[in-house]
Protein backbone atom coordinates (compact mmCIF):
# COMPACT_ATOMS: atom_id res chain seq x y z
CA UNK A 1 -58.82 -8.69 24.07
CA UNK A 2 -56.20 -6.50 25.20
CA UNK A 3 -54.94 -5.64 21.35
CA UNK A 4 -53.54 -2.08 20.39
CA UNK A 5 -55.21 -1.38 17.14
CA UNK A 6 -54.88 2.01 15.83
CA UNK A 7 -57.70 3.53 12.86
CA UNK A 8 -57.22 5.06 9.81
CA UNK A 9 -53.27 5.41 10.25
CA UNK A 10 -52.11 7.88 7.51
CA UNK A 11 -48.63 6.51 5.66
CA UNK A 12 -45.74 9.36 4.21
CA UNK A 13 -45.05 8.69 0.87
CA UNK A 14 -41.47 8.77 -0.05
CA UNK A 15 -40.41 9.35 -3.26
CA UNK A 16 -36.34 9.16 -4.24
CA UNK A 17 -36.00 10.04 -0.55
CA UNK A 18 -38.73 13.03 -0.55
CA UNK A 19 -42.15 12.70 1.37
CA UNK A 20 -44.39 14.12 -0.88
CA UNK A 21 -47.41 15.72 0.75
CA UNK A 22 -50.44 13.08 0.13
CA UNK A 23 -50.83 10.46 2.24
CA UNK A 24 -51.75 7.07 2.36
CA UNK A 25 -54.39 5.81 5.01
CA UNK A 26 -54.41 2.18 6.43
CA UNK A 27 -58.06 1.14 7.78
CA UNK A 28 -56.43 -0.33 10.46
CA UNK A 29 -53.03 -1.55 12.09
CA UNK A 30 -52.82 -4.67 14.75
CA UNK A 31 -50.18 -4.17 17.13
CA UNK A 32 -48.28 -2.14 14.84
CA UNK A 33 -47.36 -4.92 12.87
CA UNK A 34 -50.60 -6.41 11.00
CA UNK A 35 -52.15 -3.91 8.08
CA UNK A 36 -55.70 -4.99 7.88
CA UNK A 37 -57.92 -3.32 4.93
CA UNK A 38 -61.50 -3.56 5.23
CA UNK A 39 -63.87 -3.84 1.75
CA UNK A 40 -67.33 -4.53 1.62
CA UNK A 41 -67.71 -5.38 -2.33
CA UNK A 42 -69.54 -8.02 -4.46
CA UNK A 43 -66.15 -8.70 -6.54
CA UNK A 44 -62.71 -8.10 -5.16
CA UNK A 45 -60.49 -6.86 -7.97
CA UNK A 46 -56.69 -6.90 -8.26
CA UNK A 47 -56.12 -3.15 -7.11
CA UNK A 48 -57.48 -4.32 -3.55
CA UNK A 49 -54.44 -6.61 -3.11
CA UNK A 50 -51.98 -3.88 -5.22
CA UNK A 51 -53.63 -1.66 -2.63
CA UNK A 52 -53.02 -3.83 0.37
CA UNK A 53 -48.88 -4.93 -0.89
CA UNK A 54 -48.10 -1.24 -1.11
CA UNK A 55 -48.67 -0.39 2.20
CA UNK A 56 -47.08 -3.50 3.34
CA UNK A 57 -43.93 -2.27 1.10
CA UNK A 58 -44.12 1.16 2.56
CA UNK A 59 -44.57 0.56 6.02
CA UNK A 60 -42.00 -2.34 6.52
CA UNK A 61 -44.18 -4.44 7.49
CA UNK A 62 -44.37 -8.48 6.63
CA UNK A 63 -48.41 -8.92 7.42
CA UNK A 64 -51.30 -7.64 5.94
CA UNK A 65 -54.83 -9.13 5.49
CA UNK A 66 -57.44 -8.03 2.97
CA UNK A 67 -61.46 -8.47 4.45
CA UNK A 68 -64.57 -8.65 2.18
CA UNK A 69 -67.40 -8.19 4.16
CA UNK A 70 -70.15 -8.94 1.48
CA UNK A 71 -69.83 -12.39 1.48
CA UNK A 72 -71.88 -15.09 3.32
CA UNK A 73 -69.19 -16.48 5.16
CA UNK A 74 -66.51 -14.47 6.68
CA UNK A 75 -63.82 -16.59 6.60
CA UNK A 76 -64.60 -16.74 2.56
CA UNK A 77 -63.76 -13.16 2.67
CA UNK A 78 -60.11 -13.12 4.29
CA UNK A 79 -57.12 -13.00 2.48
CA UNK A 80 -53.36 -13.24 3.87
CA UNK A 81 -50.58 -10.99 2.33
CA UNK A 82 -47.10 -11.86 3.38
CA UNK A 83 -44.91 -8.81 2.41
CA UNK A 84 -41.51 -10.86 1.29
């Protein structure tokens, strides 16, 4: 479709204005501006989303969506984050 989408994109983590070695790493970014994290679980738990508004927080960015794959309907499994 013509989309840029970039793979495991590894996030600095600042900390009171120091990048501290580790890094973060986003499953996949949409035209760098959509952070999409991809699960494949039978329960989606809290730290998924916690997971999926830090990087949303760290990046900048207002988007981010949150896919289970283990569910019989895909569109069951997709959940919007709006950074704000």
């Amino acid at each position: 479709m013509g989309l840029k989408v970039c793979r495991q994109v590894d996030i600095p983590i600042l900390y009171k204005e120091q990048t501290i070695d580790k890094h973060l790493r986003i499953d996949l970014l949409v035209e760098d501006e959509i952070i999409v994290e991809l699960k494949s679980v039978s329960e989606m738990k809290e730290v998924f989303e916690s997971q999926l508004v830090t990087y949303l927080k760290l990046t900048g960015k207002n988007l981010g969506l949150l896919i289970n794959f283990n569910v019989p309907l895909l569109k069951d499994g997709i959940y919007r984050k709006i950074n704000g």
